[in-house]
Protein backbone atom coordinates (compact mmCIF):
# COMPACT_ATOMS: atom_id res chain seq x y z
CA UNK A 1 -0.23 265.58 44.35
CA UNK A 2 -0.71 265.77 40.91
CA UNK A 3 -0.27 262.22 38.39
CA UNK A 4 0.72 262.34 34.84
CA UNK A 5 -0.71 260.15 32.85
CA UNK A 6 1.38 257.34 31.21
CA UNK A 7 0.99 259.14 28.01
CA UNK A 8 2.37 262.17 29.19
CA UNK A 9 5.02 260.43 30.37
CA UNK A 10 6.25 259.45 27.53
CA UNK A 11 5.85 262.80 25.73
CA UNK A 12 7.68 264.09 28.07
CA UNK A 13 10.29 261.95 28.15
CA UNK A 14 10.86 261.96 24.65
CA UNK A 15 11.31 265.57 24.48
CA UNK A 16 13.88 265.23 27.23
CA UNK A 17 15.55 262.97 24.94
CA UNK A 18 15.31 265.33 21.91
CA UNK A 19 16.47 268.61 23.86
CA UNK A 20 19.61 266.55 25.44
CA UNK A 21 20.43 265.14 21.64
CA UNK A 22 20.25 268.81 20.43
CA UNK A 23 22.08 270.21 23.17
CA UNK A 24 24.94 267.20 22.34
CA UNK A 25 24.76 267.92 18.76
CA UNK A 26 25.42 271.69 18.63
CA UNK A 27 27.85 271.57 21.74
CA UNK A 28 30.32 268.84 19.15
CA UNK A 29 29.13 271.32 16.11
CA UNK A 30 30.65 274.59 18.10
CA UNK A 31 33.73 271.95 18.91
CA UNK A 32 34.27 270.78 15.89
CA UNK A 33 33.25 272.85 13.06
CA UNK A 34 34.51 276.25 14.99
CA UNK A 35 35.96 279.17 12.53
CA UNK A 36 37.55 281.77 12.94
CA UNK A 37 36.95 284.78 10.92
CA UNK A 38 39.48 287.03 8.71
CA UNK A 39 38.86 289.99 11.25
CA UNK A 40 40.22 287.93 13.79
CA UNK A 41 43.62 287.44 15.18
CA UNK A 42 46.25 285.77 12.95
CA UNK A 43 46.70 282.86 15.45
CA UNK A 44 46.07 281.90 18.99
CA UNK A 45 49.68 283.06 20.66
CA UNK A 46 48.99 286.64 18.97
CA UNK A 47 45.73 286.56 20.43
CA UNK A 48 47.54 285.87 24.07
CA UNK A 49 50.36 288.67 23.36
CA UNK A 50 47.38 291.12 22.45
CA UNK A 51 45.82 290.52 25.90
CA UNK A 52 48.90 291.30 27.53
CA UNK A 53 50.33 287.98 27.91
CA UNK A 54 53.86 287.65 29.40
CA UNK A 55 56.68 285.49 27.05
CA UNK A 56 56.45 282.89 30.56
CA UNK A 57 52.82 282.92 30.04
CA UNK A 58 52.78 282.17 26.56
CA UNK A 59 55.50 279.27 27.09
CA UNK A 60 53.68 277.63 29.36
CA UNK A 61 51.70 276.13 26.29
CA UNK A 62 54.88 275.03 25.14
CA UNK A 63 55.73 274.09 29.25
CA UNK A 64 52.38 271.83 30.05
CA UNK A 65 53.81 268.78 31.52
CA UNK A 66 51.77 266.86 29.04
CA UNK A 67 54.14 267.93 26.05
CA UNK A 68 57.28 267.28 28.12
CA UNK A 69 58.19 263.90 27.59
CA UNK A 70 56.48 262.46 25.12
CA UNK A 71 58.48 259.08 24.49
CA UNK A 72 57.15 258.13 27.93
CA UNK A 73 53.50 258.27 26.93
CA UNK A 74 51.92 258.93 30.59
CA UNK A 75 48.44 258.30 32.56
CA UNK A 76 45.32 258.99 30.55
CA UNK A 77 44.94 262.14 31.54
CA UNK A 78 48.23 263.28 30.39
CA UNK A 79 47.25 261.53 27.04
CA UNK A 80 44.14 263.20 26.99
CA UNK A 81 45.32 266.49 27.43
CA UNK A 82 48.55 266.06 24.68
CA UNK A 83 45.38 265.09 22.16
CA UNK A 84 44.04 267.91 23.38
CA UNK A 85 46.65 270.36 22.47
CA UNK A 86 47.60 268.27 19.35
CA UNK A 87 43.98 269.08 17.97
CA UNK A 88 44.08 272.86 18.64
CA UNK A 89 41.81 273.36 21.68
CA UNK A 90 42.30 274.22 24.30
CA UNK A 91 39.77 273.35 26.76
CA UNK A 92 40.49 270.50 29.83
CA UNK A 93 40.19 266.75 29.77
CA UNK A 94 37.37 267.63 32.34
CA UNK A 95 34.98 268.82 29.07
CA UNK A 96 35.69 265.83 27.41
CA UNK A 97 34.52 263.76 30.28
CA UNK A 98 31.59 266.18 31.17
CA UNK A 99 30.76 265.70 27.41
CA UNK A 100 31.29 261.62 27.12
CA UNK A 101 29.32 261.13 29.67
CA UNK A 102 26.49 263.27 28.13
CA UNK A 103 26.85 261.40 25.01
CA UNK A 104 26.83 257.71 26.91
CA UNK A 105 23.44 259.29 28.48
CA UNK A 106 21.81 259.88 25.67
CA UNK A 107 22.74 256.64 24.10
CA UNK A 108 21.56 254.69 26.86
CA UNK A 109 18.28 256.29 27.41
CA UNK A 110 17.73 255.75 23.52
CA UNK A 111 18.87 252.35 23.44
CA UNK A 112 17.33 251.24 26.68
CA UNK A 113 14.07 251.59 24.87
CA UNK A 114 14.30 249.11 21.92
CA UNK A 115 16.96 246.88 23.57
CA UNK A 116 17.63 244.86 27.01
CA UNK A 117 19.43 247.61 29.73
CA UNK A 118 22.19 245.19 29.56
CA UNK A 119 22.98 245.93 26.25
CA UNK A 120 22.25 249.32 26.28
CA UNK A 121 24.51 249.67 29.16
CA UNK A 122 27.48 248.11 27.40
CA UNK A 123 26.99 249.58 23.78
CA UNK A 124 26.30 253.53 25.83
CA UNK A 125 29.57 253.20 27.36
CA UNK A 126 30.97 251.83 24.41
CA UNK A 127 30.33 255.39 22.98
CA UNK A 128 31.20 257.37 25.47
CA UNK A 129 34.65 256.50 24.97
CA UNK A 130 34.85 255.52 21.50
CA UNK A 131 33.10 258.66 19.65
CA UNK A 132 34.93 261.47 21.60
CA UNK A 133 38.00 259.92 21.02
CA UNK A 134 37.52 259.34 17.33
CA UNK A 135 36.38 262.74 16.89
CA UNK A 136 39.83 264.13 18.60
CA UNK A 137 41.59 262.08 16.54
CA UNK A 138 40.20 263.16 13.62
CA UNK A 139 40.59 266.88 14.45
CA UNK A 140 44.13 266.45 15.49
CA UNK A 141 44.89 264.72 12.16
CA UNK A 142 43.55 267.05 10.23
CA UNK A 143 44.99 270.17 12.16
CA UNK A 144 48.59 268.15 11.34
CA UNK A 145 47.56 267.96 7.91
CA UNK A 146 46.79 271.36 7.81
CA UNK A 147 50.59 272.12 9.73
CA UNK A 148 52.47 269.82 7.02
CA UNK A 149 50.88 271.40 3.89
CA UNK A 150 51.99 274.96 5.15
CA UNK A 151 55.42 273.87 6.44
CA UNK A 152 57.17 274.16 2.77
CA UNK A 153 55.71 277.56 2.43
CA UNK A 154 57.24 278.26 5.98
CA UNK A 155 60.56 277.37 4.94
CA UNK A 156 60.39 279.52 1.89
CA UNK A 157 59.70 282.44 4.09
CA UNK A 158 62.50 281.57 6.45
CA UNK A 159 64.85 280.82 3.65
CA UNK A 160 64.06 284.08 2.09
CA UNK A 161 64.52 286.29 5.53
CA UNK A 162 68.08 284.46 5.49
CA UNK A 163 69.21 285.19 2.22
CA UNK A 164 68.78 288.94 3.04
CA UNK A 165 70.43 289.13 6.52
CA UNK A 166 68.28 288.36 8.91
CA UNK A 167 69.04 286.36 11.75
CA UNK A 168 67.09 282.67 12.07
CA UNK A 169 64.98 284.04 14.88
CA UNK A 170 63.58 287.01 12.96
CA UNK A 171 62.81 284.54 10.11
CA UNK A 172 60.88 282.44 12.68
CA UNK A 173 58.80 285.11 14.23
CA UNK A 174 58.32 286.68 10.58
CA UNK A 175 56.62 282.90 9.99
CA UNK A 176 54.65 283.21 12.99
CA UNK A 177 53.38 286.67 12.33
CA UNK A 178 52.54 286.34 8.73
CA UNK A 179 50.92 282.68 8.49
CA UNK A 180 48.03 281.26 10.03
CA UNK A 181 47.04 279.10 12.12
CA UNK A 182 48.91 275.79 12.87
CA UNK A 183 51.80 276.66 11.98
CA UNK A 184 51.74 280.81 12.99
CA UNK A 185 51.30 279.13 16.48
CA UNK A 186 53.77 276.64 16.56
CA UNK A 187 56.60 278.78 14.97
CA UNK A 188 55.39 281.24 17.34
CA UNK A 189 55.89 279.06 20.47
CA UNK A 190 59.42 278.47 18.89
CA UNK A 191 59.98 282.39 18.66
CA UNK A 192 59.32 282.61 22.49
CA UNK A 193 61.48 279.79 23.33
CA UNK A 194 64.58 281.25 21.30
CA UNK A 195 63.46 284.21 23.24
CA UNK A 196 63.28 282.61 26.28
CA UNK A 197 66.80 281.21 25.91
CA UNK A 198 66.55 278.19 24.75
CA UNK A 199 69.15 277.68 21.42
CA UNK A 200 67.79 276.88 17.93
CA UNK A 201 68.02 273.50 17.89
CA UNK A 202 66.82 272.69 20.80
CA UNK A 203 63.55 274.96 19.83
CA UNK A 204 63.03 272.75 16.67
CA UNK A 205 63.46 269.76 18.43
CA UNK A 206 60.70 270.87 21.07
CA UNK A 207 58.19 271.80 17.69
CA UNK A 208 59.17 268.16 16.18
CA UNK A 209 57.62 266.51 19.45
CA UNK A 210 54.84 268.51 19.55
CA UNK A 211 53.43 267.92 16.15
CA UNK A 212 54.89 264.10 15.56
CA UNK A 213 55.51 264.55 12.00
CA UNK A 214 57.78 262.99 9.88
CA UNK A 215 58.93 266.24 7.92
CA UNK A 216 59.37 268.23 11.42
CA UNK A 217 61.65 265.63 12.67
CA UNK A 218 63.22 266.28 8.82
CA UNK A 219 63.25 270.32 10.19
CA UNK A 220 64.79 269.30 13.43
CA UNK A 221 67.50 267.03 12.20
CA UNK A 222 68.82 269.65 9.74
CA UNK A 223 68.27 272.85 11.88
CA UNK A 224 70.54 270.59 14.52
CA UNK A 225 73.18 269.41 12.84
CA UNK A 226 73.63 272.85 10.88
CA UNK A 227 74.00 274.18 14.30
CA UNK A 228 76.55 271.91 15.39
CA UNK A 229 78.42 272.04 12.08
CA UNK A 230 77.56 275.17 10.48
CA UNK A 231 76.28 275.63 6.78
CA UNK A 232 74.32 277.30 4.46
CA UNK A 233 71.65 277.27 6.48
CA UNK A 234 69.30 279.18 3.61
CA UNK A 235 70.01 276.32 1.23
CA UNK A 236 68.91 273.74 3.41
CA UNK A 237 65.55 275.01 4.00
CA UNK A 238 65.42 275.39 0.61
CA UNK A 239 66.08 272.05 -0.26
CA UNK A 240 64.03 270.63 2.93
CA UNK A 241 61.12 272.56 1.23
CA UNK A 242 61.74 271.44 -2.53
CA UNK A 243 62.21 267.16 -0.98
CA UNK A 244 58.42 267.78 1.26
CA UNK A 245 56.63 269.27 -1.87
CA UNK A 246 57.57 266.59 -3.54
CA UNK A 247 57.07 263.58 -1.13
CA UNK A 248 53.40 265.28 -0.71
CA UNK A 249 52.97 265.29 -4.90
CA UNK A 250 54.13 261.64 -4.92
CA UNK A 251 51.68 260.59 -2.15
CA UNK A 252 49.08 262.71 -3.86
CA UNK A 253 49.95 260.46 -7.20
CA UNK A 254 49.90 257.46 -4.96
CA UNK A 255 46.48 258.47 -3.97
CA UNK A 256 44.69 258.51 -7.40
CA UNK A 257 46.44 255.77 -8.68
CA UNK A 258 45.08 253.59 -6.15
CA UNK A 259 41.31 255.23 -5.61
CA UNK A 260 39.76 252.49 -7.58
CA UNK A 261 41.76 250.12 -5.00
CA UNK A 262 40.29 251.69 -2.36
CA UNK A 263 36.90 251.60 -3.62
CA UNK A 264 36.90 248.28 -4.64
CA UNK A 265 37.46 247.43 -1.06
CA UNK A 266 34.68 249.43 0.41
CA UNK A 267 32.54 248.16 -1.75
CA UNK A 268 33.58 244.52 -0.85
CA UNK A 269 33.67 245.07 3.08
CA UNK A 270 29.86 246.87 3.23
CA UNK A 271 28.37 244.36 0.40
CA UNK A 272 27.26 241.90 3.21
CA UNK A 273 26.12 244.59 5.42
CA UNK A 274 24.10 245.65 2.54
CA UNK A 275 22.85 242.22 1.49
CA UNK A 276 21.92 241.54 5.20
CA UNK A 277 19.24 244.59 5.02
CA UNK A 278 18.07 244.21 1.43
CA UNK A 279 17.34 241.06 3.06
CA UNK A 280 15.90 241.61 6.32
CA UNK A 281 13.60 244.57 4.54
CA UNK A 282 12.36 242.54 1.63
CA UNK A 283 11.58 239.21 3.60
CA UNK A 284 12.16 239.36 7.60
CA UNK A 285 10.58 236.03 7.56
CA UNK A 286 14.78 234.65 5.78
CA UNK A 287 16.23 235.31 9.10
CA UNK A 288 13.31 236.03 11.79
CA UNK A 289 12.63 232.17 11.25
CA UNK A 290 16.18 230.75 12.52
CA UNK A 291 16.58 233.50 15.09
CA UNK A 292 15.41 231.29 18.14
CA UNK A 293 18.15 228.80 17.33
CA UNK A 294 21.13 228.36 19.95
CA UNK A 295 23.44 228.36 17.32
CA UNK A 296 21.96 231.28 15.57
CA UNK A 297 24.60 234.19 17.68
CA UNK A 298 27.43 231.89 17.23
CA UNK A 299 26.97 232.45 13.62
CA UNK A 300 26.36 236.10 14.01
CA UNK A 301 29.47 236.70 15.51
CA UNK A 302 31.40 234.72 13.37
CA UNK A 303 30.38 236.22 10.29
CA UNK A 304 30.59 239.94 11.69
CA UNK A 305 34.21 239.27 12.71
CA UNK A 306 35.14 237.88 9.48
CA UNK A 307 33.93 240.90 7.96
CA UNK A 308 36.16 243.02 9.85
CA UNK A 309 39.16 241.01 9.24
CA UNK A 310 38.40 241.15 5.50
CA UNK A 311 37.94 244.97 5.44
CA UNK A 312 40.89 245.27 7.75
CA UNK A 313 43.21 243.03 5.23
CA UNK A 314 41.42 244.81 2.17
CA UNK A 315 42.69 248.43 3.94
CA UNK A 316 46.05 247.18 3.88
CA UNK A 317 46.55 245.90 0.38
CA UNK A 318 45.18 249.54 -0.78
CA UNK A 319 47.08 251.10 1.79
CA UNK A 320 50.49 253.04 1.11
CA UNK A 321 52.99 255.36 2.65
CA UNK A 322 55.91 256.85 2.18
């Protein structure tokens, strides 16, 4: 039987290491940063209905158990998979464990080698969870963005289709057909569910808890009680639109007005991170000489948790919403 030598060992090792990083780092690259081109479908639902996709089939996007009562939160799974759809993929929780637990892998193997295995353990699990979890948060948030900035241009459409005869579930499938992708899908779902039988309001209600949004529960409240009362329905989706473009123009105001704000507090909650390595790179002798005393982690700690308290109280003084 053939023995490596220990040198070899370590080469080895380290390009197991490398290849598993890569492998990580372009799998969350395809996830992440994924495009679609212009030559493609308009929007996911078109691209079921194109491969012969029944209305029931379709729905049952709209149907997944983890959508259906969302007030009641759920297991983790079923919280998983509502972040899941929220963000726009559609893969299973099952990828995102396969995946964590590639990432708390890799972490560990790295950190076992310039740290304890305790402490490689507990900041590789730490990771697993945390960084998948982040990054679905982020892609869902930005996927509502996306969905908010094209909902007054969705109205419009609707508003126009109205004004000209047509009846509010043309005007929703014209939306769904003509726009892209979030909200072509989601007015499409909304299409099949008028189609499906479901009434009006009951459709915009459904879209509101989907996306968790603050103007779609402003699109579900009006499209509910005009239903109940009856209206100018044309008008109110015009007005809807004209009241969102201008909440977003005032929060983009809000914005500038307080980017120095904002600044000023980054600044102030990395300055002692910064100081620390100046520090620890100019004379490692400052803090390598007190390191052996017992008191010397009690200090640690207490430092790095009032620096998260100050940037967490600095993030709400520059922080606004409305």
């Amino acid at each position: 039987m053939t023995h490596l030598e220990p040198s070899t060992m370590n080469i080895l090792l380290l390009a197991l290491i490398f290849l598993g990083v890569l492998l990580a780092y372009e799998g969350l690259q395809q996830l992440v940063f994924r495009k679609e081109t212009d030559g493609e479908a308009r929007n996911r639902r078109m691209k079921l209905i194109q491969r012969g996709a029944s209305t029931d089939e379709v729905l049952q996007l709209l149907r997944d158990p983890a959508l259906i009562g969302v007030e009641s939160k759920g297991g983790p799974i079923i919280r998983v998979r509502r972040l899941l759809v929220q963000a726009g993929l559609t893969i299973g929780p099952i990828w995102v464990l396969i995946a964590s637990a590639i990432l708390g892998l890799a972490a560990f193997v790295g950190l076992s080698r310039i740290t304890v295995p305790e402490t490689a353990l507990a900041a590789s699990v730490v990771a697993a969870i945390v960084v998948p979890l982040l990054v679905l948060l982020a892609m869902k948030e930005a996927r509502l963005a996306k969905l908010t900035k094209q909902l007054p241009d969705a109205l419009d459409l609707m508003s126009r289709g109205l004004k000209v005869g047509h009846p509010i579930a043309v005007t929703v499938g014209k939306v769904a057909t003509d726009m892209a992708d979030p909200i072509g899908t989601e007015f499409g779902l909304i299409q099949d569910q008028i189609n499906y039988g479901d009434d009006v309001a009951t459709a915009f209600h459904d879209f509101a808890t989907r996306v968790e949004t603050e103007d779609a529960h402003y699109l579900a409240v009006s499209i509910g009680i005009q239903h109940g009362t009856g209206g100018n329905l044309s008008r109110i989706l015009n007005v809807l639109s004209k009241v969102i473009r201008d909440r977003h123009t005032m929060r983009k105001k809000i914005k500038a007005i307080s980017a120095e704000g904002r600044l000023s507090g980054l600044i102030l909650t990395f300055l002692p991170v910064m100081i620390y390595l100046s520090i620890e790179l100019t004379t490692p002798s400052f803090y390598g000489d007190v390191r052996e005393d017992p008191l010397y982690p009690y200090f640690v700690y207490a430092i790095i948790g009032l620096i998260v308290v100050q940037g967490l109280l600095l993030n709400r003084l520059v922080k606004f919403k409305i």
